[in-house]
N, C-alpha and C. Protein backbone atom coordinates (compact mmCIF):
# COMPACT_ATOMS: atom_id res chain seq x y z
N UNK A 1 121.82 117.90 95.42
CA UNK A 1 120.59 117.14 95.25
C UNK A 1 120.46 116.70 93.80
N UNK A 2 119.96 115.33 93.48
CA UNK A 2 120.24 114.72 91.88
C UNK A 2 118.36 115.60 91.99
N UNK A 3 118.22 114.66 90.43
CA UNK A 3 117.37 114.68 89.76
C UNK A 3 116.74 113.55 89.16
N UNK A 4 114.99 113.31 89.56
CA UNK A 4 114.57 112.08 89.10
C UNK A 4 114.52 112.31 87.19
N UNK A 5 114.40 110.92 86.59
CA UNK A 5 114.39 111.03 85.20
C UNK A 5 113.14 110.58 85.04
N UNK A 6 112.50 110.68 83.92
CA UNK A 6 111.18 109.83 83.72
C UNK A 6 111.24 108.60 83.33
N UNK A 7 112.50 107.72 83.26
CA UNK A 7 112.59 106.48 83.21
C UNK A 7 112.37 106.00 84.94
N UNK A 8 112.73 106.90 85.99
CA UNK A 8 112.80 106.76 87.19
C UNK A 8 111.58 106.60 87.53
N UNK A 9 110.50 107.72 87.31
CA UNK A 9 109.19 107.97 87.49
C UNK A 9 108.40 106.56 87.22
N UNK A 10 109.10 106.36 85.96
CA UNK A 10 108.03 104.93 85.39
C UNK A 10 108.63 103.65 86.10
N UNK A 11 110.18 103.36 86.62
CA UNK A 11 110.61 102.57 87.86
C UNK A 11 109.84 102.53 89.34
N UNK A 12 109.37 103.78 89.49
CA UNK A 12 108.61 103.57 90.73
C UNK A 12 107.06 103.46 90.84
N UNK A 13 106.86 103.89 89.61
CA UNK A 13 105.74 103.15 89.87
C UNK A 13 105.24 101.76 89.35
N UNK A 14 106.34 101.01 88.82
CA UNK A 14 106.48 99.99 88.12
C UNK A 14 106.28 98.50 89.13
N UNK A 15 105.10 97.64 89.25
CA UNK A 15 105.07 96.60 90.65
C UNK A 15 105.98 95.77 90.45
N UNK A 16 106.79 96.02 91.69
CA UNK A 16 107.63 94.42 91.17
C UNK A 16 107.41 93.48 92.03
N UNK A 17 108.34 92.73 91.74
CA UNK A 17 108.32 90.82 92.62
C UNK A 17 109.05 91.06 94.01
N UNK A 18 108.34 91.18 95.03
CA UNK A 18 109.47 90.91 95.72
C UNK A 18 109.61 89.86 96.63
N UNK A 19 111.28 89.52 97.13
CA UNK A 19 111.47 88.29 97.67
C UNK A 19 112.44 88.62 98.56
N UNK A 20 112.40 89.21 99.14
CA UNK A 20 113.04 89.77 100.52
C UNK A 20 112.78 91.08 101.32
N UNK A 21 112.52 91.16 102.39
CA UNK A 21 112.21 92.68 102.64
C UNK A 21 113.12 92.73 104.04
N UNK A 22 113.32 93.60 104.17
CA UNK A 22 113.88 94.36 105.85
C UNK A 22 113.19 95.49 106.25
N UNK A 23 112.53 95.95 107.76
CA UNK A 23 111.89 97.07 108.10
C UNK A 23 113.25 97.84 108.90
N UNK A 24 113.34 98.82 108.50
CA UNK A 24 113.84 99.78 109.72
C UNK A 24 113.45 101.01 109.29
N UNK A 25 113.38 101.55 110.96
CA UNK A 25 112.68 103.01 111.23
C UNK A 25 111.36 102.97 110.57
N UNK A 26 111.48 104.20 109.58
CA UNK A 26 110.07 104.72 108.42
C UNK A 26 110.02 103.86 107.51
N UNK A 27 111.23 103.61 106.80
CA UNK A 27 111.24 102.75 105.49
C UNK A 27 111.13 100.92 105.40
N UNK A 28 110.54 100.69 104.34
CA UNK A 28 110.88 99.57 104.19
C UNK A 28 111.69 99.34 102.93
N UNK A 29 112.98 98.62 103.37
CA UNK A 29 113.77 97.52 102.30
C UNK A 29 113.43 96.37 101.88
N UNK A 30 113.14 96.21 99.66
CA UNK A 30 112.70 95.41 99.56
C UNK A 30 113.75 94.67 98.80
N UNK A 31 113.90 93.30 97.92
CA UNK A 31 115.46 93.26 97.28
C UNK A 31 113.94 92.39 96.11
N UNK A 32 114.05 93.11 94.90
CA UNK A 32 112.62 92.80 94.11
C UNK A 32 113.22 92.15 92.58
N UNK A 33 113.77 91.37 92.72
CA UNK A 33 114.46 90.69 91.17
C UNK A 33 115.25 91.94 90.14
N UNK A 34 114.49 91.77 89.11
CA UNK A 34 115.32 92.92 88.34
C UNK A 34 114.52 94.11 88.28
N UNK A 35 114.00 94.14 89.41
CA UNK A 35 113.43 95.39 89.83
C UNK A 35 114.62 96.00 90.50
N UNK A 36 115.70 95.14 91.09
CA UNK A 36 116.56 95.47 92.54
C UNK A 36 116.21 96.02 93.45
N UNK A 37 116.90 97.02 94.11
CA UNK A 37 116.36 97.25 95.52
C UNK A 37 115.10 98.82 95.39
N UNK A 38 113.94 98.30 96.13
CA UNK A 38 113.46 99.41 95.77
C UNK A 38 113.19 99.59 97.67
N UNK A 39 112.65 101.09 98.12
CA UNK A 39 112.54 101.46 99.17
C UNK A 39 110.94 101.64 99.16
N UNK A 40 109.80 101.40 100.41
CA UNK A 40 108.68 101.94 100.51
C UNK A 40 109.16 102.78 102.14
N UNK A 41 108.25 103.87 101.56
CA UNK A 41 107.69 104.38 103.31
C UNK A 41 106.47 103.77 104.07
N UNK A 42 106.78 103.65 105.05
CA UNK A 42 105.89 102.41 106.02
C UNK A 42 105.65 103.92 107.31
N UNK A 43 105.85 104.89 107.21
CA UNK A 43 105.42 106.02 107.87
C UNK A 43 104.32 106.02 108.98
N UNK A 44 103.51 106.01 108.14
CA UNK A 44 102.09 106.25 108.43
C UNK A 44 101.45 104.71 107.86
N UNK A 45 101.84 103.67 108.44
CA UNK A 45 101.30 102.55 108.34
C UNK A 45 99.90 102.36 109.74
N UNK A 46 100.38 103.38 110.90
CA UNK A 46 99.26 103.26 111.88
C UNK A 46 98.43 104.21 112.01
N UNK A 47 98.50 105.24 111.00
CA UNK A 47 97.81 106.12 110.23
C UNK A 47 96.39 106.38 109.69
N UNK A 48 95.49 105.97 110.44
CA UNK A 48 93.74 105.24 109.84
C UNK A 48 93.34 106.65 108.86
N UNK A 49 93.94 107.83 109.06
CA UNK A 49 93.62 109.22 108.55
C UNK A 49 94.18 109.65 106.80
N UNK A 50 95.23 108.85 107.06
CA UNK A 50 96.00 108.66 105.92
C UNK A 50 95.72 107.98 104.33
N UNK A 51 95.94 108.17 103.63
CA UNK A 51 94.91 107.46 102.29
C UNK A 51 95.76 106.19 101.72
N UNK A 52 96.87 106.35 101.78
CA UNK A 52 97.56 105.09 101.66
C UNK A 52 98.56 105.03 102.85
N UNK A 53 98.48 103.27 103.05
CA UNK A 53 99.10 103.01 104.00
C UNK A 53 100.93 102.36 103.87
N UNK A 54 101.09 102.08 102.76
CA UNK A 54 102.36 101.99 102.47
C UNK A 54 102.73 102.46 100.98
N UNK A 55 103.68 103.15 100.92
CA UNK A 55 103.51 104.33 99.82
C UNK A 55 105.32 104.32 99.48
N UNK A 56 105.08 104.18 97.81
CA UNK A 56 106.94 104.53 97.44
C UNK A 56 107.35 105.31 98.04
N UNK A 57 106.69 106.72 98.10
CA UNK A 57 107.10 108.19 98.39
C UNK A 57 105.74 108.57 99.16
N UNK A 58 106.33 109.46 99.87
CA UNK A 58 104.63 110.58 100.70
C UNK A 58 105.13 111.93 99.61
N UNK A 59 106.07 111.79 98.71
CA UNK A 59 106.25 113.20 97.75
C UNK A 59 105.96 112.98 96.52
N UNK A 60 106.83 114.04 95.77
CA UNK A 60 106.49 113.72 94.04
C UNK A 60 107.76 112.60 93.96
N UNK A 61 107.62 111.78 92.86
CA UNK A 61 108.94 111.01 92.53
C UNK A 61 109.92 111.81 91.61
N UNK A 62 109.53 113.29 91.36
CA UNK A 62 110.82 113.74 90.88
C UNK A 62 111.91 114.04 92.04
N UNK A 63 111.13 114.43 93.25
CA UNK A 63 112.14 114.64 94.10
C UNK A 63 112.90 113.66 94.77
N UNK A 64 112.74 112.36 94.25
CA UNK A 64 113.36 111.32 94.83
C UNK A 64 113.72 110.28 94.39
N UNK A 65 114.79 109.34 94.54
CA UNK A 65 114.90 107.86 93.52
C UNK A 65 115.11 107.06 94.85
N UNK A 66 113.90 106.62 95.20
CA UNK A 66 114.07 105.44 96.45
C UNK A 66 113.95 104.11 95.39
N UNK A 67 115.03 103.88 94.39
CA UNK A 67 115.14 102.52 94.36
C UNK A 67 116.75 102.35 93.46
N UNK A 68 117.55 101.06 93.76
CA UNK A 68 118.54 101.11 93.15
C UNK A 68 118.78 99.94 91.92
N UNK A 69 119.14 100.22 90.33
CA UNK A 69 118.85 98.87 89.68
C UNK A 69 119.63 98.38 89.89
N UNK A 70 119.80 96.78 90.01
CA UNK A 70 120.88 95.89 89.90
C UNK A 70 120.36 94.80 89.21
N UNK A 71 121.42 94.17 89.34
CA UNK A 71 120.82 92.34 87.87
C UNK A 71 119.56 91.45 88.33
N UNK A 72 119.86 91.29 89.19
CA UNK A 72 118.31 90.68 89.69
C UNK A 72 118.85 90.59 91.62
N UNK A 73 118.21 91.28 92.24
CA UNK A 73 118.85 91.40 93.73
C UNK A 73 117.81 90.23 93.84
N UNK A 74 118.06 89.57 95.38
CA UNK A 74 117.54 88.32 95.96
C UNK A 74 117.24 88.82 97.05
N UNK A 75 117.91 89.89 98.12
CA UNK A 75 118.06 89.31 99.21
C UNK A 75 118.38 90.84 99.76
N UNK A 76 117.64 91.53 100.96
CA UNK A 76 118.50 92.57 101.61
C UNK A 76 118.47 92.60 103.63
N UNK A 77 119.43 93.04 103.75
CA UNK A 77 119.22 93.34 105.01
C UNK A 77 119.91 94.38 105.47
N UNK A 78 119.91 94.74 106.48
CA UNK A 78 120.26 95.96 107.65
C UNK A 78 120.89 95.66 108.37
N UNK A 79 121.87 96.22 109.54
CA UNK A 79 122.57 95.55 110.69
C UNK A 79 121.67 95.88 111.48
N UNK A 80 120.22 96.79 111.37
CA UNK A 80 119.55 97.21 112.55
C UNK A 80 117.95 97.25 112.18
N UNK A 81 116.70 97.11 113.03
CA UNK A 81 115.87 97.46 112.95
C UNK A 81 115.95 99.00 113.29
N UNK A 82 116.25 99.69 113.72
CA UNK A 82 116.15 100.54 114.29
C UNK A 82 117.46 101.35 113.40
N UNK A 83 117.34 102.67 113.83
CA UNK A 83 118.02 103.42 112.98
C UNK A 83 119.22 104.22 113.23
N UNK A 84 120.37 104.05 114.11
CA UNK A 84 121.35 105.13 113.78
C UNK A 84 122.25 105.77 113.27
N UNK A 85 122.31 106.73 112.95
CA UNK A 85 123.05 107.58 111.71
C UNK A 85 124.42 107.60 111.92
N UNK A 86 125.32 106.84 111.64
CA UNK A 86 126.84 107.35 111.32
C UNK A 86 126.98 108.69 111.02
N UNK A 87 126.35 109.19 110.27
CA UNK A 87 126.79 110.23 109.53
C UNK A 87 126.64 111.61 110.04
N UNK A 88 125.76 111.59 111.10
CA UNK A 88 125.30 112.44 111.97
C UNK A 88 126.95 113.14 112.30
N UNK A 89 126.61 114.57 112.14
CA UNK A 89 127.52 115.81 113.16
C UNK A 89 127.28 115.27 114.82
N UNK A 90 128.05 114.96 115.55
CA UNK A 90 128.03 115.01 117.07
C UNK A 90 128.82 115.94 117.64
N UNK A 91 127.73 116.61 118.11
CA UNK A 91 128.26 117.64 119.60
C UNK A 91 129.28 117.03 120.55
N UNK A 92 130.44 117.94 120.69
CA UNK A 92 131.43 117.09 121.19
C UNK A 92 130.64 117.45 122.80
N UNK A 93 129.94 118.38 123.07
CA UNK A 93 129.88 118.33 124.71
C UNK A 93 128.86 117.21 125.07
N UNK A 94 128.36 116.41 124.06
CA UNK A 94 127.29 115.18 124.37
C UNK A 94 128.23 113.92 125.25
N UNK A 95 129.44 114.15 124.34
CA UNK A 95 130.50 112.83 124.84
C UNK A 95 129.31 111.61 124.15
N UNK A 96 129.11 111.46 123.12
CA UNK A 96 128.42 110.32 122.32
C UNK A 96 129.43 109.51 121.93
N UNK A 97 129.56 108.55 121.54
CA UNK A 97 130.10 107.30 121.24
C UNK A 97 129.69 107.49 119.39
N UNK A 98 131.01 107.02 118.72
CA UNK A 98 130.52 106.87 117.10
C UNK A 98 129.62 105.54 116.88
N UNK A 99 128.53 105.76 116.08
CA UNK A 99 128.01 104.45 115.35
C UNK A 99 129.30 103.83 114.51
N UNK A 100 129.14 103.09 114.67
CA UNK A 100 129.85 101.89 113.51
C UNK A 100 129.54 102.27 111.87
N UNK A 101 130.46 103.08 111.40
CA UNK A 101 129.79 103.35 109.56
C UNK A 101 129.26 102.43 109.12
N UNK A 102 129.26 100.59 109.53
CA UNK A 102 128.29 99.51 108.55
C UNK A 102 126.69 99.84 108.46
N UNK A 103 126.48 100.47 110.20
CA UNK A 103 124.68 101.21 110.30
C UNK A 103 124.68 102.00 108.96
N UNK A 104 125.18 103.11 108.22
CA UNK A 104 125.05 103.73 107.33
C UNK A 104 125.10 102.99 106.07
N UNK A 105 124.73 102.00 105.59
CA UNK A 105 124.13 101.33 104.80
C UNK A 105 123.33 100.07 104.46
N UNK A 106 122.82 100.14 103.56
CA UNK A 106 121.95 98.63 102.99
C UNK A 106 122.84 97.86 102.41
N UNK A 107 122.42 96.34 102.67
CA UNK A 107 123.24 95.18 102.33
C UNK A 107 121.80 94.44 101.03
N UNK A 108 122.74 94.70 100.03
CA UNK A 108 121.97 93.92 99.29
C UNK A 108 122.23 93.14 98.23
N UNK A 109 121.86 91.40 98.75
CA UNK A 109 122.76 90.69 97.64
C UNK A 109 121.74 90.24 95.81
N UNK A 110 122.71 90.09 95.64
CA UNK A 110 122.24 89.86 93.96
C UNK A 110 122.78 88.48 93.20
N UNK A 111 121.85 87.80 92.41
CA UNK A 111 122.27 86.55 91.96
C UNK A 111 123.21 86.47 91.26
N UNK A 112 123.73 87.59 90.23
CA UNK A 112 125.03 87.85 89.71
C UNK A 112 125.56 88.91 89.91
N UNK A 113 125.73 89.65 90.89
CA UNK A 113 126.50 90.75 91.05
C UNK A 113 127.42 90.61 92.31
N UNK A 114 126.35 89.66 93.40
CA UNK A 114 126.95 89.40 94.41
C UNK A 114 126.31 90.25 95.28
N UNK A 115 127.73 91.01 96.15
CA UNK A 115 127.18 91.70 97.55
C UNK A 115 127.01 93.28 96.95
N UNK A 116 125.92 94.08 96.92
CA UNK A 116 125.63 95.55 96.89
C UNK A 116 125.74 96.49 98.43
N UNK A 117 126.72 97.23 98.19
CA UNK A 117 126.37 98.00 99.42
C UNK A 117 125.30 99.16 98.84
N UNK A 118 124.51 99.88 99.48
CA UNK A 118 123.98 101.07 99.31
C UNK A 118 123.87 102.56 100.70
N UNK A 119 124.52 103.35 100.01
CA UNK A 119 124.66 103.90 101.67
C UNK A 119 123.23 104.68 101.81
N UNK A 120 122.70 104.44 103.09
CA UNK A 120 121.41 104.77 103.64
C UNK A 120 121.64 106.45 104.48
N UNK A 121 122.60 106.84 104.39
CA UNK A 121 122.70 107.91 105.17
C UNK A 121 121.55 108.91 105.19
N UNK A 122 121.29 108.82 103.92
CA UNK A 122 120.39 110.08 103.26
C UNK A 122 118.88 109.83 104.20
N UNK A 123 118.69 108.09 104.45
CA UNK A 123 116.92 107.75 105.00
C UNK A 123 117.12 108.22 106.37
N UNK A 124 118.42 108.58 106.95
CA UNK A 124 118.25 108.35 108.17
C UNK A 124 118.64 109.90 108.96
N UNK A 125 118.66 110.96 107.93
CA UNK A 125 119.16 112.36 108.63
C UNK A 125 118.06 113.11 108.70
N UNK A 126 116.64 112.76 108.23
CA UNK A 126 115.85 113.55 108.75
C UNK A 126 115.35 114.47 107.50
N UNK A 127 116.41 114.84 106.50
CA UNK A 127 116.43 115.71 105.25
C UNK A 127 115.40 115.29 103.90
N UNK A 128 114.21 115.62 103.41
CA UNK A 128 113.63 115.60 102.46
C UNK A 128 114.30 115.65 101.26
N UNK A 129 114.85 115.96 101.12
CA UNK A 129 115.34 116.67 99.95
C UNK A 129 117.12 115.92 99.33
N UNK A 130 117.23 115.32 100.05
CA UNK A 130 118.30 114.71 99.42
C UNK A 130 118.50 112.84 99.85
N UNK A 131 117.15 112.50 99.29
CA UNK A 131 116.59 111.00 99.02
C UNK A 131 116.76 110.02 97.60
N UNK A 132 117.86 110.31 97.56
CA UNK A 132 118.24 109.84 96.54
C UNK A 132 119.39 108.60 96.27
N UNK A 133 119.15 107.35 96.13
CA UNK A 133 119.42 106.33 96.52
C UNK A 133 120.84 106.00 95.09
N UNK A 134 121.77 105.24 95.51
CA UNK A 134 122.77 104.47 94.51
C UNK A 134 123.38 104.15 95.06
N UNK A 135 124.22 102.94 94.46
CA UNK A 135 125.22 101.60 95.26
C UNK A 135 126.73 102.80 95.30
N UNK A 136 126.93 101.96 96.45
CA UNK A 136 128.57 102.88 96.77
C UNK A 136 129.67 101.59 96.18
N UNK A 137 129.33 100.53 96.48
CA UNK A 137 130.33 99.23 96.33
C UNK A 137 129.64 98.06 95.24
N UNK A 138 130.28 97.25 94.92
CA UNK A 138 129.85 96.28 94.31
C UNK A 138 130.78 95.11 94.63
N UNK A 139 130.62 93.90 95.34
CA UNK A 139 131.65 93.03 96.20
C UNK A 139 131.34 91.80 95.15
N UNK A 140 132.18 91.39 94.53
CA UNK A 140 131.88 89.61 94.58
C UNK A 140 133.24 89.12 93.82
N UNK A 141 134.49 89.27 94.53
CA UNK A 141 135.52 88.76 94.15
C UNK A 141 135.91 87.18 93.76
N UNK A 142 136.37 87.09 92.36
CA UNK A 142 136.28 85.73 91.29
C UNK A 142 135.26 85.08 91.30
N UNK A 143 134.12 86.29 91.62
CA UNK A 143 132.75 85.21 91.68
C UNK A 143 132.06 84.56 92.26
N UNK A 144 132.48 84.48 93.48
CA UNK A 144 132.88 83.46 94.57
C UNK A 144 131.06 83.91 95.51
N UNK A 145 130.38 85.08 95.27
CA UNK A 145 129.72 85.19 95.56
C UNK A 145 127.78 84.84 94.41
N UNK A 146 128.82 84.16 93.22
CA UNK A 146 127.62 83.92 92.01
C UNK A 146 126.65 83.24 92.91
N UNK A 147 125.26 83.44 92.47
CA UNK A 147 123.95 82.78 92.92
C UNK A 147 123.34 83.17 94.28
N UNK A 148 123.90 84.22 94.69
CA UNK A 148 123.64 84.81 96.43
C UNK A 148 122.24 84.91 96.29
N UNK A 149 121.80 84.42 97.35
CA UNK A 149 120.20 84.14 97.44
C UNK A 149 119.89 84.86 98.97
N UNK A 150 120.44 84.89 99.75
CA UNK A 150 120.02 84.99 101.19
C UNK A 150 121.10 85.99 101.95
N UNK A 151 121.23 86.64 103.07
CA UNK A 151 121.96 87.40 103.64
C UNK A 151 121.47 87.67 105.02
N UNK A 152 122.16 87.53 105.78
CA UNK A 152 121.68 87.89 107.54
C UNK A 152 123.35 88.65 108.30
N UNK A 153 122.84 89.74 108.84
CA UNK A 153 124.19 90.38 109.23
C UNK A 153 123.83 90.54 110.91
N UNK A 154 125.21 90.00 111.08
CA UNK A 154 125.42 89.30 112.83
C UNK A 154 126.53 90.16 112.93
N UNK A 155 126.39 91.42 114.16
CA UNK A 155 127.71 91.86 114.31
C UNK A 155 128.26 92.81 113.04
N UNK A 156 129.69 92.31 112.65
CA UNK A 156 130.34 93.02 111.77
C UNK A 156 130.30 91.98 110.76
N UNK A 157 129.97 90.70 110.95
CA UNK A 157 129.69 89.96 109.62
C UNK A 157 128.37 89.57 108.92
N UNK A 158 128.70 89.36 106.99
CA UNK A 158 127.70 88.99 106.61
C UNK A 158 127.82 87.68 106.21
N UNK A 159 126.36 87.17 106.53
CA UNK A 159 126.16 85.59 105.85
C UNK A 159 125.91 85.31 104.93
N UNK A 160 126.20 85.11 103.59
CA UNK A 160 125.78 84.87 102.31
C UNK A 160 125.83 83.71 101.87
N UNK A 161 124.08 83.14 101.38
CA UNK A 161 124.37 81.82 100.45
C UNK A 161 124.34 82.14 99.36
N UNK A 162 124.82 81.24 98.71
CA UNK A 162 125.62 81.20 97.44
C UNK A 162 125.23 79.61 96.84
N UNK A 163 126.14 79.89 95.20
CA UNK A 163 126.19 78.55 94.50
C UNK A 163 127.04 77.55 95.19
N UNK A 164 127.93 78.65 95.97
CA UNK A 164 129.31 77.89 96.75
C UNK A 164 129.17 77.42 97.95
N UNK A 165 128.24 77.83 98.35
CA UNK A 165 127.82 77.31 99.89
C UNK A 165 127.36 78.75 100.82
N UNK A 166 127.92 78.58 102.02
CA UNK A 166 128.08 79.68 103.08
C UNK A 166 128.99 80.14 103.19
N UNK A 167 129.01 82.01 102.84
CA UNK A 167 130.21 82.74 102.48
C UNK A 167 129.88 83.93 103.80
N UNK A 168 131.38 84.18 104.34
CA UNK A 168 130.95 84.74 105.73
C UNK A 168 132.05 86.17 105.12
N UNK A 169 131.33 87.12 105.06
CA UNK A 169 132.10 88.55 104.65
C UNK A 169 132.37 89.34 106.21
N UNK A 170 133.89 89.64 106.35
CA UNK A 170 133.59 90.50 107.52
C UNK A 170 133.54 92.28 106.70
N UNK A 171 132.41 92.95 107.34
CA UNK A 171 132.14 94.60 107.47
C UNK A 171 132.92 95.35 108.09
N UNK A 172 133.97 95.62 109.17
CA UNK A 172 134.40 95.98 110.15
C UNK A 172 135.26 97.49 109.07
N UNK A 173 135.05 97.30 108.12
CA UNK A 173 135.55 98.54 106.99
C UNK A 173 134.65 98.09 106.27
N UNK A 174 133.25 98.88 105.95
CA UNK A 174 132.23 98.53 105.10
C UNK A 174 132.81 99.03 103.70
N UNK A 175 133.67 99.52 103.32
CA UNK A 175 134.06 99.97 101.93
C UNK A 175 135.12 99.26 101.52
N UNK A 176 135.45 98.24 102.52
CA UNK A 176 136.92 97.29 101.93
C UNK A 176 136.36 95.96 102.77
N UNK A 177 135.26 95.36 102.18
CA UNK A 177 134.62 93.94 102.29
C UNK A 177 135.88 92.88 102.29
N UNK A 178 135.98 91.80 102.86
CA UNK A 178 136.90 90.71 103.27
C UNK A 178 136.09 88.89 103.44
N UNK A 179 136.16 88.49 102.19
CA UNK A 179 135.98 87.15 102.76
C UNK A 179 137.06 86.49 103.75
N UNK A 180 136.21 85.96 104.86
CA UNK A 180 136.90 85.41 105.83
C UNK A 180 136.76 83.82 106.02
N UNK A 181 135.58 83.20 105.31
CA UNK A 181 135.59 82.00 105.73
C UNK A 181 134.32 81.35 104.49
N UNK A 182 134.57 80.21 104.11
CA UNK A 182 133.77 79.55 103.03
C UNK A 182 133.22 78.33 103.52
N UNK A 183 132.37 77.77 103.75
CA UNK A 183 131.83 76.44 104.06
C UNK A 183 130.92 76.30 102.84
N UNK A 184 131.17 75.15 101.95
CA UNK A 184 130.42 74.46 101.28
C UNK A 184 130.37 72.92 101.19
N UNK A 185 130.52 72.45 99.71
CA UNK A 185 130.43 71.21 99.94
C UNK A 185 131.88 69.99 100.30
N UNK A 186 131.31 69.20 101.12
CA UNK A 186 130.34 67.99 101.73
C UNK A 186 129.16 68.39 102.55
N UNK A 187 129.39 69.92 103.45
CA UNK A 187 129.01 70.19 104.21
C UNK A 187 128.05 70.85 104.03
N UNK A 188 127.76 71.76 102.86
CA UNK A 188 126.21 72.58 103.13
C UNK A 188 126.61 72.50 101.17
N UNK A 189 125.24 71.86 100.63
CA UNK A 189 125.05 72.12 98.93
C UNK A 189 123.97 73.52 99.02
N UNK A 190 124.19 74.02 98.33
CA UNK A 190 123.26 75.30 97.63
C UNK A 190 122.40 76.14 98.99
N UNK A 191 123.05 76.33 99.70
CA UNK A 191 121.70 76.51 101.40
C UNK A 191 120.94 77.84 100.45
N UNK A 192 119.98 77.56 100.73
CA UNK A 192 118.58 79.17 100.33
C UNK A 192 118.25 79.92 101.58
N UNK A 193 118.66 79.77 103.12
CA UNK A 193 117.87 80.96 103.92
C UNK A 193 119.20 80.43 104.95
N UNK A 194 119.30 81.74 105.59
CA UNK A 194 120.35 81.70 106.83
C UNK A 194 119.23 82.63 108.03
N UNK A 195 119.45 81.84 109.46
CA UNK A 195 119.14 82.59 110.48
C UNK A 195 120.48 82.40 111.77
N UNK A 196 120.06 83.16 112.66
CA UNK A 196 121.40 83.29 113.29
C UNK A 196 120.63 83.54 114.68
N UNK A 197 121.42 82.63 115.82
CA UNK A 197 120.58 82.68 117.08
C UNK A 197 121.87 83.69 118.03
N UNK A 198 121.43 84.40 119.15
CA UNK A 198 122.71 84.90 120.17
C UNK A 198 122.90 83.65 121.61
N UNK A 199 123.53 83.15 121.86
CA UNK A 199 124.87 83.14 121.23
C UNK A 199 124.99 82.50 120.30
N UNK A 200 125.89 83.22 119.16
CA UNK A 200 125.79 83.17 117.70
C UNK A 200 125.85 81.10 117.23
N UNK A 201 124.81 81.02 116.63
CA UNK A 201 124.44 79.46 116.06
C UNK A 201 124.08 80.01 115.02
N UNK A 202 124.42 79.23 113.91
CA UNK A 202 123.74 79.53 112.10
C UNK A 202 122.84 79.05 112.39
N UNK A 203 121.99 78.93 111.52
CA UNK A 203 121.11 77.82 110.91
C UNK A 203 120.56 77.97 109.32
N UNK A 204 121.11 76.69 108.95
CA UNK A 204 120.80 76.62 107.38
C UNK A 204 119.32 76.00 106.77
């Protein structure tokens, strides 16, 4: 289990900007400029008993660093609203099926850093006590990901706009990221928001 610092203390309670959020489970993911990624608990959001309704922490912030710095993040998402744990021990007499390790983390892009992984394992085992957030990866090979503004994850791939256009990363090994495909210009200048319909259609 780490240890919060009092530069941490004064990070969380510090308001920032934010310009992207994702909900899953308890938490909310926010991607807050050069705040980067910070986490709220959304817990007890239906909570009328409760004194605050969306809260950094329901603890002290020494026991926890729900936020990660990066250069200025833009943009985060999840492969899931909903929550399951890779990381989870499975009972072999369940006969369960493995999650996909990409569920075990946050996708979060940044205007100069590119793609951030952050592994979420820790929000999703149930454990108090070892909430303590930092990037596992840092992706943006020759750059190719400078100016990432937006991100939507379909499947095992991510959608990233960029200075370069639409950059399609496949996950299928979340710790060994793969550009697979680039569309920019004639065809798409600077796109700012990606959505994605089933059966799979972009839209820029």
């Amino acid at each position: 289990m780490g240890m919060s610092t009092p530069s941490d203390v004064a990070e969380r309670i510090r308001r920032p900007e934010i310009l992207s959020i994702q909900a899953r489970g308890e938490y909310l993911y926010a991607a807050c400029g050069e705040s980067g990624l910070r986490i709220f608990d959304i817990a007890f959001i239906d909570h009328k008993g409760f004194s605050e309704r969306i809260v950094t922490a329901p603890v002290s912030p020494l026991g926890q660093r729900f936020f990660v710095r990066t250069s200025f993040a833009t943009a985060v998402a999840a492969p899931s609203t909903i929550a399951p744990d890779p990381t989870r021990q499975h009972q072999p007499g369940n006969h369960e099926q493995d999650v996909h390790p990409m569920y075990g983390y946050i996708f979060v892009t940044d205007r100069d850093e590119g793609l951030i992984l952050v592994p979420a394992g820790t929000l999703l085992d149930g454990n108090p006590l070892n909430n303590f957030l930092g990037r596992e990866l840092t992706f943006n090979p020759d750059g190719i990901l400078k100016g990432a503004r937006a991100i939507t994850i379909v499947g095992t791939y991510a959608y990233i706009s960029c200075d370069i256009g639409l950059v399609v990363v496949a996950l299928d090994d979340p710790k060994h990221p793969e550009v697979t495909s680039v569309v920019g210009e004639p065809f798409l200048n600077h796109p700012r928001a990606i959505q994605a319909q089933v059966p799979l259609r972009v839209c820029l």
